[in-house]
Protein backbone atom coordinates (compact mmCIF):
# COMPACT_ATOMS: atom_id res chain seq x y z
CA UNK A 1 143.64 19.75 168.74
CA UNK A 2 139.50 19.33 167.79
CA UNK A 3 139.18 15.42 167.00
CA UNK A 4 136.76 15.92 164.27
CA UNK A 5 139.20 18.00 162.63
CA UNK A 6 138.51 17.56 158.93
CA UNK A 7 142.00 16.80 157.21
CA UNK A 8 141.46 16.29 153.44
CA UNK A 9 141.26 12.41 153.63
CA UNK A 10 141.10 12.73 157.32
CA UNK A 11 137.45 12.92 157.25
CA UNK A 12 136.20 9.23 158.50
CA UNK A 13 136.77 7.32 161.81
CA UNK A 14 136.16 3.81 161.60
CA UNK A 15 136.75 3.62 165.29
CA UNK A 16 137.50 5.64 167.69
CA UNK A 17 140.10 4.97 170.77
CA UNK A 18 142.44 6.72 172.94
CA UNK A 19 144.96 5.53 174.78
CA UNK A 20 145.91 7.29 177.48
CA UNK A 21 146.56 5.16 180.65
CA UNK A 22 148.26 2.19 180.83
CA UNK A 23 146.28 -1.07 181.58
CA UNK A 24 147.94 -3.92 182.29
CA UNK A 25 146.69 -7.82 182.05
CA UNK A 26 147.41 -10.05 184.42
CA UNK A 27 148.47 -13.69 183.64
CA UNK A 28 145.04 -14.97 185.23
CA UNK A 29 142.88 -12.97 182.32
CA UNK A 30 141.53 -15.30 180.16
CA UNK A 31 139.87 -15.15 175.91
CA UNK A 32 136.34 -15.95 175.50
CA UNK A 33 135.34 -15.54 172.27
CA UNK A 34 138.30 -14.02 170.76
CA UNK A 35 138.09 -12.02 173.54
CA UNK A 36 139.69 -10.66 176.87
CA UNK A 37 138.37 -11.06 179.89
CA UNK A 38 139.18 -9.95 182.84
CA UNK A 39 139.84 -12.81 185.51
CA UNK A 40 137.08 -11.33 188.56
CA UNK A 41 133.57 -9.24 187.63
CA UNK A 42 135.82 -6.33 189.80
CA UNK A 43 138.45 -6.94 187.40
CA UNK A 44 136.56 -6.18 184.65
CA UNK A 45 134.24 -3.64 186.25
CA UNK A 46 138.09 -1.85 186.42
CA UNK A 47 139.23 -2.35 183.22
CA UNK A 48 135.83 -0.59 181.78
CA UNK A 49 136.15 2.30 183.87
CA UNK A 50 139.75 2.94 183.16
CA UNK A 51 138.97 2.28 178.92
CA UNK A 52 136.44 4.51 179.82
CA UNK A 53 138.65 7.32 180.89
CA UNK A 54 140.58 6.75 178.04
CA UNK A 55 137.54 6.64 175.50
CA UNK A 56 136.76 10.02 177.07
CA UNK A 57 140.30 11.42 177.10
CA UNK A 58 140.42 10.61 173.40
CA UNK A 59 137.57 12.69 172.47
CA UNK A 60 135.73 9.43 170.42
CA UNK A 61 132.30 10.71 171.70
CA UNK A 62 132.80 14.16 169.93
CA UNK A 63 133.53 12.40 165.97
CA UNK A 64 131.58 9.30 166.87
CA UNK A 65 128.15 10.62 168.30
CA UNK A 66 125.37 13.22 166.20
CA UNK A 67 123.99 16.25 168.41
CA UNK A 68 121.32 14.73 170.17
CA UNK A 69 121.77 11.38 169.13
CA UNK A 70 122.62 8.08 170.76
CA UNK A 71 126.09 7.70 172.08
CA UNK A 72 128.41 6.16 169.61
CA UNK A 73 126.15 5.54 167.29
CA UNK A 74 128.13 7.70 164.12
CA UNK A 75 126.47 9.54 161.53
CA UNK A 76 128.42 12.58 161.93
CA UNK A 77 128.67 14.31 158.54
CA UNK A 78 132.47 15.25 158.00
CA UNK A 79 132.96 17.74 154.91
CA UNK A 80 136.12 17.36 153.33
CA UNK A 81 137.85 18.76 150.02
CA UNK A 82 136.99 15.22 148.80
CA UNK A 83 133.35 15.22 150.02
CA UNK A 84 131.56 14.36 152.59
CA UNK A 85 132.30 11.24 154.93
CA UNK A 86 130.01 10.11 157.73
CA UNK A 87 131.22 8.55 160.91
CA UNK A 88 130.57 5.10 161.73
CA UNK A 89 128.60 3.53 164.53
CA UNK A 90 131.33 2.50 167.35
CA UNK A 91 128.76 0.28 169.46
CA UNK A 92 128.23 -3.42 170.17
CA UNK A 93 125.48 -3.86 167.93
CA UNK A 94 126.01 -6.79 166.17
CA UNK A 95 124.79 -5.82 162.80
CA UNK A 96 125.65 -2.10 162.31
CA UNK A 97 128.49 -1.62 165.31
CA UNK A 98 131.38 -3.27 166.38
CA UNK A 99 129.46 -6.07 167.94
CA UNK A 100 131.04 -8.46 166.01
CA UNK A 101 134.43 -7.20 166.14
CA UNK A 102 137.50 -9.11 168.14
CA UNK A 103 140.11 -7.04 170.24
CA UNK A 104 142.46 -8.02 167.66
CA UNK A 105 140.02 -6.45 165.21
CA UNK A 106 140.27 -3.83 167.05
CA UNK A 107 143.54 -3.49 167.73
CA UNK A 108 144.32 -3.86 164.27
CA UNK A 109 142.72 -0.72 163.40
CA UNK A 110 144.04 1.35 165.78
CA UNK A 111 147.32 -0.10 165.12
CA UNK A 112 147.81 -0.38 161.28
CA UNK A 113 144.71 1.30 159.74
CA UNK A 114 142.73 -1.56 158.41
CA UNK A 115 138.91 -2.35 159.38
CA UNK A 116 137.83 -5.96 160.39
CA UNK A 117 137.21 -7.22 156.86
CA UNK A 118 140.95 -5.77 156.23
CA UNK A 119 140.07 -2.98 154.02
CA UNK A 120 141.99 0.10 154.31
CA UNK A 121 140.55 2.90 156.22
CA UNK A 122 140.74 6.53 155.92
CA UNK A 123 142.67 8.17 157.40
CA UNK A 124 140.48 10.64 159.24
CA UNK A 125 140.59 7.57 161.64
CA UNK A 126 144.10 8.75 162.79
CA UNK A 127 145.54 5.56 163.05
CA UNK A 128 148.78 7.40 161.80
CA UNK A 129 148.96 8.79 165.42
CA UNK A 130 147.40 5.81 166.91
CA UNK A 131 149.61 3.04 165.78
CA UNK A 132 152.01 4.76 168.90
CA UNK A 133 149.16 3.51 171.29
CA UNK A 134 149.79 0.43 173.41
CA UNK A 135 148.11 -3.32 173.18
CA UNK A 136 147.29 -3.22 176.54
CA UNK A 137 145.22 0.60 176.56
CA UNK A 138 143.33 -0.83 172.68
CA UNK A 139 142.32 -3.44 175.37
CA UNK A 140 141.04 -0.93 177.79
CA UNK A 141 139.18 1.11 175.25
CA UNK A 142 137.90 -2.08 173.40
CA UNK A 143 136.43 -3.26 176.68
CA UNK A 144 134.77 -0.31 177.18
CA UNK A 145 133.15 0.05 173.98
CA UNK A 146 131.70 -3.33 174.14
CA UNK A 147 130.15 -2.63 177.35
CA UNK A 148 128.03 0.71 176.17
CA UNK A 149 124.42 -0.06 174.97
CA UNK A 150 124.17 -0.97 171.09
CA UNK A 151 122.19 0.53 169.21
CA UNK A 152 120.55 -0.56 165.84
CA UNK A 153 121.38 2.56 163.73
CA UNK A 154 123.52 1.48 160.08
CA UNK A 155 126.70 3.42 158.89
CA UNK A 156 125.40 5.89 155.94
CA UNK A 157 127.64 5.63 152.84
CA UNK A 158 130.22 8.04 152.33
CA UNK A 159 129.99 10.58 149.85
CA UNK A 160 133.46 10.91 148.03
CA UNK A 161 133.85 12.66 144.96
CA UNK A 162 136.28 10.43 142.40
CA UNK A 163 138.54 9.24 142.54
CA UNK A 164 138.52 9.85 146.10
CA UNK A 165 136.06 6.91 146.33
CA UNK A 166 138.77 4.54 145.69
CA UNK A 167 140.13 3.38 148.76
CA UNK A 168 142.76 1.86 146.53
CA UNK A 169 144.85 4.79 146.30
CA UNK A 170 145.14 4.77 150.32
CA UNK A 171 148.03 2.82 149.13
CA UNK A 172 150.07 5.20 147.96
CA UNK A 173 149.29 7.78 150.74
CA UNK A 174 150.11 4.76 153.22
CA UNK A 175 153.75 4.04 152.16
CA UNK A 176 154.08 8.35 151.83
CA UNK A 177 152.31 9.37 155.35
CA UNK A 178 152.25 6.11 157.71
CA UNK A 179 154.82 4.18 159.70
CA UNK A 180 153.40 2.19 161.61
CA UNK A 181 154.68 1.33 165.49
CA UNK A 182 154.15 1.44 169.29
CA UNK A 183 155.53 4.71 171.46
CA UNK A 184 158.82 4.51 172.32
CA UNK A 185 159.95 5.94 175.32
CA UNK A 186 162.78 8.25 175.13
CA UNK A 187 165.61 7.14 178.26
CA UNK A 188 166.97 10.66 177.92
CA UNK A 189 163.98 12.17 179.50
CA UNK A 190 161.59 11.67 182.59
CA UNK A 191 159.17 9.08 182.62
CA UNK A 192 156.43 12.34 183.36
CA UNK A 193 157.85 13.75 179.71
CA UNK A 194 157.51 10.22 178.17
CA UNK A 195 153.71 9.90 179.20
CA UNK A 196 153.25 13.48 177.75
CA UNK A 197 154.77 12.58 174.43
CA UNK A 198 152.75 9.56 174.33
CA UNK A 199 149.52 11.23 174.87
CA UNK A 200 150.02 14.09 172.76
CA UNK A 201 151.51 11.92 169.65
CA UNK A 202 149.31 9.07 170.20
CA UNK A 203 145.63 9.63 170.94
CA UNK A 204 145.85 12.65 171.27
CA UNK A 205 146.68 13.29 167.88
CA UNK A 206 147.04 16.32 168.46
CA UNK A 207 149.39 16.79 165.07
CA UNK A 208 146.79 16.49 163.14
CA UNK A 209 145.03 20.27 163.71
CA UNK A 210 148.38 21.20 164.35
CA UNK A 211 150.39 20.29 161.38
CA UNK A 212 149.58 21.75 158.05
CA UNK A 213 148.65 19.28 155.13
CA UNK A 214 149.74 19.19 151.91
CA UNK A 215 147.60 19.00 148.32
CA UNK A 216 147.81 14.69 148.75
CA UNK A 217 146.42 14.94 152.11
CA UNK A 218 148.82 14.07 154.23
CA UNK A 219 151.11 16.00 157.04
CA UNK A 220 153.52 18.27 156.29
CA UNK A 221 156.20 16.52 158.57
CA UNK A 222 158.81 18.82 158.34
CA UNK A 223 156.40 21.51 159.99
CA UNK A 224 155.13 19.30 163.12
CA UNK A 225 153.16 21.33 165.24
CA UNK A 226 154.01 24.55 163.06
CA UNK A 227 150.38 25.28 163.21
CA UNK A 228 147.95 25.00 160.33
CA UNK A 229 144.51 26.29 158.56
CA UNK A 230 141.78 23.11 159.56
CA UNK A 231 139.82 22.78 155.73
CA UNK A 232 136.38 23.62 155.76
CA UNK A 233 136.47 24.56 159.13
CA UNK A 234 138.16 28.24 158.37
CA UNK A 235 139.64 27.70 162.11
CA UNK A 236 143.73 28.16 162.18
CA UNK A 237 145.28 25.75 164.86
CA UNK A 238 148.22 28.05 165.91
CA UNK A 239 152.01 27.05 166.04
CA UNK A 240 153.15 25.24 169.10
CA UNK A 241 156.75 26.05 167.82
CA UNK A 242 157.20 29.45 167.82
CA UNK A 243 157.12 31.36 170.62
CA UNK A 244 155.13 34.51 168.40
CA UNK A 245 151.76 32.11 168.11
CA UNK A 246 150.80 29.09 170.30
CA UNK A 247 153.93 28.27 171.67
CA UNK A 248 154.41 27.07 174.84
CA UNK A 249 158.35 27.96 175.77
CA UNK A 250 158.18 31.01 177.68
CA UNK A 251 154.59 29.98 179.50
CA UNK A 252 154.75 28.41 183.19
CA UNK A 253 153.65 24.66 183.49
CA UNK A 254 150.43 26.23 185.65
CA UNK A 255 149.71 28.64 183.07
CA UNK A 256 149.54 25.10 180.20
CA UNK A 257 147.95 22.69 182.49
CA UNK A 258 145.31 25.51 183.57
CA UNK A 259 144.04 25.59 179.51
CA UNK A 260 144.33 22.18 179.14
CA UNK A 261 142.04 21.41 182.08
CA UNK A 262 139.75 23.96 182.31
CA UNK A 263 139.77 26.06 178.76
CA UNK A 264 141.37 29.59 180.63
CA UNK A 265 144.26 30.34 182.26
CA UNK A 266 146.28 33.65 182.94
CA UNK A 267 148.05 33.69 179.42
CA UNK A 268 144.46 33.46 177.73
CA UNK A 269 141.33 31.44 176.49
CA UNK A 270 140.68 28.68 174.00
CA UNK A 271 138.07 29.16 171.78
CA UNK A 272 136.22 27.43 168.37
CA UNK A 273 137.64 23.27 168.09
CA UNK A 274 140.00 23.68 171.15
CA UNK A 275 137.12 24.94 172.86
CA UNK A 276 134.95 21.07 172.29
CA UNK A 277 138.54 19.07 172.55
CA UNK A 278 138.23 20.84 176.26
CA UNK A 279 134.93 20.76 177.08
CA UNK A 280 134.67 16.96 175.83
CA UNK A 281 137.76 15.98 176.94
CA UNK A 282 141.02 17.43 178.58
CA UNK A 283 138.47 18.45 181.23
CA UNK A 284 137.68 14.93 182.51
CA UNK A 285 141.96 13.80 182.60
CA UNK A 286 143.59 13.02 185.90
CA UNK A 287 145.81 16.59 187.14
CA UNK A 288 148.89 13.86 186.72
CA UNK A 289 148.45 13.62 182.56
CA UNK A 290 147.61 17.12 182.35
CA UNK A 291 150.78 18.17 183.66
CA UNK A 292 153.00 15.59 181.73
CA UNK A 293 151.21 16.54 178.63
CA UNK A 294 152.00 20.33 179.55
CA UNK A 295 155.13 19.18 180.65
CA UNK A 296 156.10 17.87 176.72
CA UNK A 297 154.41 20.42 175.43
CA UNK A 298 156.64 23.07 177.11
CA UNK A 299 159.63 21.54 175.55
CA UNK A 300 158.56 21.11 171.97
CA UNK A 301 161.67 23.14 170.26
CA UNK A 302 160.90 26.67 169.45
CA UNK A 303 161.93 28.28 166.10
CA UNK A 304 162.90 31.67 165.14
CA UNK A 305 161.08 31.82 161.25
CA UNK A 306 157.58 31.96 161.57
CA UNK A 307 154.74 30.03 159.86
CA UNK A 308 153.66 30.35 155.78
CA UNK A 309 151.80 33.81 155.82
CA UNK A 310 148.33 32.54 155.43
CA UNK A 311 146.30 35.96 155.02
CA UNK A 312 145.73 38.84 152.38
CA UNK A 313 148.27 41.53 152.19
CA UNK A 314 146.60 44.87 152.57
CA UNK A 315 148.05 48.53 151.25
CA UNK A 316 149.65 50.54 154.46
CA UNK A 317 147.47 53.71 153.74
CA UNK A 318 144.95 51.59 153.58
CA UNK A 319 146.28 49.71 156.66
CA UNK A 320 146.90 52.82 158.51
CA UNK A 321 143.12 54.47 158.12
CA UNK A 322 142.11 50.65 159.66
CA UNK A 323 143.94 51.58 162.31
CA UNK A 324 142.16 54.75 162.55
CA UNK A 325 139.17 53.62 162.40
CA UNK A 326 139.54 50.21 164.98
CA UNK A 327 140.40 52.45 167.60
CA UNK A 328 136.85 54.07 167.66
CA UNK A 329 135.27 50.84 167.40
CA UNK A 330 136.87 49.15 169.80
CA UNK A 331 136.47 51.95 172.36
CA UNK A 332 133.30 51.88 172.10
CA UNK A 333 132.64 47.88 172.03
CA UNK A 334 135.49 46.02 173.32
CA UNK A 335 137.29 48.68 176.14
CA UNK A 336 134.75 47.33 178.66
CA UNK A 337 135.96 43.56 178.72
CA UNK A 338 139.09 44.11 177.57
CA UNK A 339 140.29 47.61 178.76
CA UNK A 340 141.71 50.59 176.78
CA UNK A 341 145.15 49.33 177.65
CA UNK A 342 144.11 45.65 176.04
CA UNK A 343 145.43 43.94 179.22
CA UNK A 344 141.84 42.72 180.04
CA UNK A 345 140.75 40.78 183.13
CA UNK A 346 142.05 37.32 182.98
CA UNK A 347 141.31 34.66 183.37
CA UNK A 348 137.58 35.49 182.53
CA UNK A 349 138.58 38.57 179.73
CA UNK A 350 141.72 37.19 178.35
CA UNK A 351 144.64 40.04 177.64
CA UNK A 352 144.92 41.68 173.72
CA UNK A 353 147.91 43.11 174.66
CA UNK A 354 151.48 40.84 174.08
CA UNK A 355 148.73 38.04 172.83
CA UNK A 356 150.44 35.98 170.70
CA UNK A 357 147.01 34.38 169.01
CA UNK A 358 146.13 37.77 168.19
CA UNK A 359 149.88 38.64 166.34
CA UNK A 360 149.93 35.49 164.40
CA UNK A 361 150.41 36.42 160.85
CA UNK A 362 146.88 33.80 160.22
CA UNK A 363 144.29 36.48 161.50
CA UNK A 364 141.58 34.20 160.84
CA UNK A 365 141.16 33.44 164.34
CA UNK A 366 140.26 37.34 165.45
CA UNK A 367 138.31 37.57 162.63
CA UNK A 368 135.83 34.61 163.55
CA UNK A 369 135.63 35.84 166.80
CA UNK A 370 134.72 39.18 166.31
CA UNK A 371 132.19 37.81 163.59
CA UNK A 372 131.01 35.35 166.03
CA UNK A 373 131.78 35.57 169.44
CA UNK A 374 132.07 32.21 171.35
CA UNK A 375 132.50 30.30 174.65
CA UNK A 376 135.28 29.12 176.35
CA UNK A 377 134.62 25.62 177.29
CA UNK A 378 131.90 24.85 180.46
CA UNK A 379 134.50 23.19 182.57
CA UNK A 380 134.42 21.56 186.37
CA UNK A 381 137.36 24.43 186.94
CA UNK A 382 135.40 27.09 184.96
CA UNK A 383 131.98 26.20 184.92
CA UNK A 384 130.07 29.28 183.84
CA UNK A 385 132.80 31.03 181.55
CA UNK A 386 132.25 34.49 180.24
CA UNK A 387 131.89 34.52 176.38
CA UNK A 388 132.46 36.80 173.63
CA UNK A 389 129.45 38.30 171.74
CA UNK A 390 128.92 37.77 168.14
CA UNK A 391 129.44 41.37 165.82
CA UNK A 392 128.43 40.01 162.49
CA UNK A 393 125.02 41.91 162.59
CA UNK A 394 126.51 44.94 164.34
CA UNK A 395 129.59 45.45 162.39
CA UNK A 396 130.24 45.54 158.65
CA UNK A 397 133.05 43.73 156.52
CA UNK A 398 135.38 46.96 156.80
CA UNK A 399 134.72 47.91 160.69
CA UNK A 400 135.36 43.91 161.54
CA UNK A 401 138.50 44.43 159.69
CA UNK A 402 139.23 48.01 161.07
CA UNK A 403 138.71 46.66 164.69
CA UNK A 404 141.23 42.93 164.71
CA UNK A 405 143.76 45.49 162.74
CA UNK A 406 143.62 47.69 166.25
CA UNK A 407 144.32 44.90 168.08
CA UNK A 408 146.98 43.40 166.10
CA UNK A 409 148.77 46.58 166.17
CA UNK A 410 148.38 48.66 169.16
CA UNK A 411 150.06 48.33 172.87
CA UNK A 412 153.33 46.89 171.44
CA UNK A 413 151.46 43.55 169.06
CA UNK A 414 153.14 43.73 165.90
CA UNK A 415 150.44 42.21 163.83
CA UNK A 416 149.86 42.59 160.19
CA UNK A 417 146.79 44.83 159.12
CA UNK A 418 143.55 42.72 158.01
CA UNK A 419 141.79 43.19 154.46
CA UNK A 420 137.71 43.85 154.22
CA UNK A 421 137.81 40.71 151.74
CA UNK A 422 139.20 38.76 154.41
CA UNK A 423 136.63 39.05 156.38
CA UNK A 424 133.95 38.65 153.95
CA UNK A 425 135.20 35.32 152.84
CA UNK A 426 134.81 34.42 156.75
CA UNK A 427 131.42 35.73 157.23
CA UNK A 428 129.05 32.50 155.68
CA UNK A 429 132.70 30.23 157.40
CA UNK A 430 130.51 27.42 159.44
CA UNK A 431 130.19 27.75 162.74
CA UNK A 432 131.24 24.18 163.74
């Protein structure tokens, strides 16, 4: 679900929102400028805190803000197939932010995917999810970003290879990918489902890591949530419909809201994109949304077929002296966290054993982090999480590969055995 997940065009966010709370106006608020205001200074004081919760839910700091930099003040580089797009800079400065921008600018954006001046925008900026999002929470969010300090730093020029560079051809992509609308709520289900679906299709966006593309750019649709390789990235965001990756049917509501919140729960650990969307987000949402997002996210219908087989096929004998070989290895480097058995010590040594994220026939997820360890997210529930050392100095191409084989195959996982080349072509993968 990482926000800054680089989707062929999906590579530039002209601004960022989330909408994750409902904020309602009341008939004394007034315009001033094109704008809302709230009625009271305690009014407003409210409605900045709650856009603030939802700026933070969203995840707009992680695209929207350079390490080390200024808050909001873009600049991120975004690789792409395409090139290389830059975020923008998301505060009220007048001459390089939003300053200048009305809520219905704003709104507009969000809503149908076209910047103040009306040009189209790319859709990196996922207005495809957030069209779903409500007037009144673009309010919230809007409010909030106005009242952050500006700062004086100019958008850099994106970097698009042709004919990329022609924002004209968003056209076509627009009438093939976008439709645009508000949420509707579903009456056959629980208001607590509804609010899920609306944060996870909305601002969430969550779609977009977890939905393959296709060569245009644009979501596979028929595949929602059937998990997909992130470009550039070389991270796989795991199928939340079938039951042998990321998905959620058999898992208790606990066991979902625990990841979401605090980046480990029983059933495992989130690692690599999830790992920031956590850490920079999900962490800070009220227990309420957590649990109607895990709520929808338990229900999303589970298939039998599994995912396009996104890996190298490797010869059995070859396969079989992997096996051989892993078992050593991970004796003698990975028994201590995760025990001979592979049933670990969750939640701070997540399980091997029955681990769907380790079976998934994408092993590019074991593979990265045997190569290079990782964090789960520092969270309020988890604040000093255990991590996973890196092996890329200790370990070469074919014992990396001999090693995630082991674990894809022993204790009952019915993974598929991992090639040498795989692993090479991971090894220089960037680490963000």
């Amino acid at each position: 679900m990482k926000r800054k997940s680089l989707f062929a065009l999906s590579a530039v966010v002209v601004v960022a929102a989330a909408a994750l709370v409902p904020v309602l106006w009341s008939g004394s608020d007034y315009l001033h400028n094109g704008t809302a205001v709230a009625a009271t200074p305690a009014d407003q004081a409210a409605l900045i805190k709650k856009g603030e919760y939802l700026a933070r839910a969203g995840d707009c700091i992680a695209c929207h803000t350079v390490r080390g930099g200024k808050e909001f003040a873009g600049g991120l580089p975004m690789a792409t197939p395409f090139g290389t797009l830059f975020t923008p800079n998301i505060t009220p400065d007048d001459q390089y932010g939003i300053g200048k921008w009305s809520q219905d600018d704003f709104y507009r954006a969000m809503h149908t995917g076209r910047s103040k001046d009306g040009s189209l925008l790319y859709p990196a900026f996922p207005f495809t999810s957030y069209t779903k999002v409500s007037r009144a929470d673009a309010d919230a969010i809007y409010a909030y970003l106005r009242s952050v300090p500006p700062v004086a730093v100019p958008s850099r020029p994106h970097e698009l290879k042709f004919p990329f560079n022609n924002r004209n051809l968003l056209i076509g992509w627009r009438t093939l990918f976008f439709r645009e609308g508000e949420y509707k709520a579903d009456p056959t289900k629980s208001v607590e489902w509804n609010r899920g679906a609306y944060l996870i299709e909305g601002l969430g966006h969550c779609g977009m890591c977890h939905t393959s593309i296709n060569a245009m750019g644009g979501p596979v649709n028929s595949a929602a949530f059937a998990g997909g390789l992130i470009p550039l990235q070389n991270w796989y965001a795991p199928s939340l419909t079938s039951n042998k990756e990321a998905g959620l049917g058999d898992w208790d509501i606990k066991d979902i809201s625990d990841l979401l919140k605090t980046g480990v729960s029983q059933r495992g650990a989130v690692f690599g994109p999830m790992a920031e969307v956590v850490h920079n987000s999900l962490q800070y949402m009220s227990d309420e949304d957590v649990h109607a997002m895990s709520t929808y996210l338990k229900t999303i219908p589970q298939k039998d077929e599994a995912p396009e087989h996104l890996q190298l096929e490797t010869s059995q004998q070859f396969g079989s002296e992997l096996l051989k070989q892993g078992q050593k290895i991970y004796a003698d480097n990975c028994a201590k966290c995760h025990a001979e058995n592979g049933l670990g010590m969750p939640p701070s040594f997540p399980p091997l054993a029955n681990n769907p994220s380790i079976q998934m026939p994408s092993a590019v997820n074991p593979i990265r982090m045997v190569l290079n360890g990782g964090y789960p997210p520092s969270t309020g529930g988890n604040p000093k999480p255990y991590g996973m050392p890196p092996f890329a100095q200790a370990l070469s191409n074919q014992e990396v590969a001999a090693v995630v084989t082991y674990i894809r195959q022993s204790w009952g996982n019915h993974g598929t055995a991992v090639s040498p080349q795989q692993v090479s072509d991971l090894r220089s993968a960037p680490l963000d």
